[in-house]
C-alpha atoms as a PDB file:
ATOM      1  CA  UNK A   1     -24.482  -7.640   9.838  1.00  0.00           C
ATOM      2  CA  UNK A   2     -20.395  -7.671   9.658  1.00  0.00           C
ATOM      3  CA  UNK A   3     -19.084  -4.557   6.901  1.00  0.00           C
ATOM      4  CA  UNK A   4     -18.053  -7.551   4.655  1.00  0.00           C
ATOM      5  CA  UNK A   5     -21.533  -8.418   4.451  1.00  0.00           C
ATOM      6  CA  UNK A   6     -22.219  -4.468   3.404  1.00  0.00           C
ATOM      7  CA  UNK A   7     -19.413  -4.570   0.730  1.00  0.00           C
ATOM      8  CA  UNK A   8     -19.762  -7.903  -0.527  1.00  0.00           C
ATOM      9  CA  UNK A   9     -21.260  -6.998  -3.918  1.00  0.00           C
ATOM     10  CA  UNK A  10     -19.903  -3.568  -4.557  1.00  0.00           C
ATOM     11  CA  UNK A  11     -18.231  -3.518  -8.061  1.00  0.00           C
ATOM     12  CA  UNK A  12     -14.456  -3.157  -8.062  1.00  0.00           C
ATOM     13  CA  UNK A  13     -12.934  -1.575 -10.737  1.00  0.00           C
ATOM     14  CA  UNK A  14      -8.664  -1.451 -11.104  1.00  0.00           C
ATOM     15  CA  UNK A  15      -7.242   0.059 -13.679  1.00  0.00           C
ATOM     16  CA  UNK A  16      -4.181   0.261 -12.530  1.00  0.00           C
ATOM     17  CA  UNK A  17      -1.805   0.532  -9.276  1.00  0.00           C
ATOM     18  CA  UNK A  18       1.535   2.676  -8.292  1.00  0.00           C
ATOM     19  CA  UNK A  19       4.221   1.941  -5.648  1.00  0.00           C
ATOM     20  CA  UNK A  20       6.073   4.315  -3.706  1.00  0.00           C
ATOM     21  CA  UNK A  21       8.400   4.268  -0.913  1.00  0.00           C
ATOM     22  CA  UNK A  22       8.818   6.633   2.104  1.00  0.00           C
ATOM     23  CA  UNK A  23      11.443   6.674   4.994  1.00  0.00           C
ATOM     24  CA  UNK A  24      12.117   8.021   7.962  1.00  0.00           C
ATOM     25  CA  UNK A  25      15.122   7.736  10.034  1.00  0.00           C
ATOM     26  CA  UNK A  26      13.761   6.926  13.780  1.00  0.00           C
ATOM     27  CA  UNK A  27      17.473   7.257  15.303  1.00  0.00           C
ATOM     28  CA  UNK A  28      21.179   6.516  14.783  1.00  0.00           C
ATOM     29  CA  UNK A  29      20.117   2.409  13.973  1.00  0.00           C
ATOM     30  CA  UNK A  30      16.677   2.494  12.522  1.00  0.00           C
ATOM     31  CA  UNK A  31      14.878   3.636   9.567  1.00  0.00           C
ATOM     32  CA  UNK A  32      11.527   2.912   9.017  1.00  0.00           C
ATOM     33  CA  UNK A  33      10.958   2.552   5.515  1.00  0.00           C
ATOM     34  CA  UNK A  34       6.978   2.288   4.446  1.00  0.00           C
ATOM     35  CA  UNK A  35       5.331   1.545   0.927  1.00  0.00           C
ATOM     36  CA  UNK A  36       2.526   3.428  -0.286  1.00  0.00           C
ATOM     37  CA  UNK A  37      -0.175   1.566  -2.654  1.00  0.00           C
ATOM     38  CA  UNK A  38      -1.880   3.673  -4.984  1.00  0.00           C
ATOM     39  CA  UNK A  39      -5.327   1.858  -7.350  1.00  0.00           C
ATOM     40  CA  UNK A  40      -6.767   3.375  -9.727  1.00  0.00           C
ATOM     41  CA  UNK A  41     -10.178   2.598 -11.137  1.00  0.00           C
ATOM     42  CA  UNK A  42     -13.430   4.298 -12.016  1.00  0.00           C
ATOM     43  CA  UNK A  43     -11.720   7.967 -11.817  1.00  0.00           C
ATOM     44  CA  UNK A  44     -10.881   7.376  -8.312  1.00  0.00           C
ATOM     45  CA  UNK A  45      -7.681   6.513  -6.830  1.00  0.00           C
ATOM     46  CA  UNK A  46      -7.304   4.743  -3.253  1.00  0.00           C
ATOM     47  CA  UNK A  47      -4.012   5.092  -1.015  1.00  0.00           C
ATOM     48  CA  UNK A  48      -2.874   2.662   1.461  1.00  0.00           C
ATOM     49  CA  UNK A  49       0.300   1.955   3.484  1.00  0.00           C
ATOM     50  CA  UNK A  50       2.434  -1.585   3.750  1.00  0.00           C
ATOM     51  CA  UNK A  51       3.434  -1.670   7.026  1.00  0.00           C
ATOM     52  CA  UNK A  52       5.849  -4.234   7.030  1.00  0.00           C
ATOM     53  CA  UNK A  53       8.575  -4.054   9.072  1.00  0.00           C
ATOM     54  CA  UNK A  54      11.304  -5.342   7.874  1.00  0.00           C
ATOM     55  CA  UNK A  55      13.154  -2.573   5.149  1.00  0.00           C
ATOM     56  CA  UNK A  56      14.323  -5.139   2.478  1.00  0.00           C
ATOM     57  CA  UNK A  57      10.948  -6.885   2.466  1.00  0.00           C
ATOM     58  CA  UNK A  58       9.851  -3.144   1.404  1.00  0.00           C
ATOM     59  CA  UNK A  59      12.655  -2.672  -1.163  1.00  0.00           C
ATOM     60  CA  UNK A  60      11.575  -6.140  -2.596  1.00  0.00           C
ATOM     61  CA  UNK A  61       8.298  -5.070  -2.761  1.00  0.00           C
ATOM     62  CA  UNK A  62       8.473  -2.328  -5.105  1.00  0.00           C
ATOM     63  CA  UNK A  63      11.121  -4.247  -7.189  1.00  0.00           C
ATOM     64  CA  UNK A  64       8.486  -6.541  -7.694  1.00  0.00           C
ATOM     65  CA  UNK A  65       5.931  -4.086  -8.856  1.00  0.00           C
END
């Protein structure tokens, strides 16, 4: 049995969601810049990382909200 089969029918509750950003300069030409996805639901909040690469695709991200 694959683990969508397991999760399938678990409730999913979101009451809400919060971006972040983080970044770290890797050297004197890159910084990696990250997003960090915060839900909310049920009295428990889940974390998560984008892990896109590109920097401005991560600045558009949490312009977008």
């Amino acid at each position: 049995m694959s683990l969508y089969d397991l999760i399938t029918d678990l409730p999913v509750e979101i009451d809400g969601y919060e971006l972040s950003g983080l970044e770290q300069p890797m050297g004197p030409e890159f910084t990696r810049y990250t997003t960090v996805i915060t839900m909310k639901g049920a009295g428990t909040d889940g974390i998560g990382e984008d892990v896109i690469y590109d920097g401005l695709d991560h600045m558009a991200l949490r312009d977008a909200g």
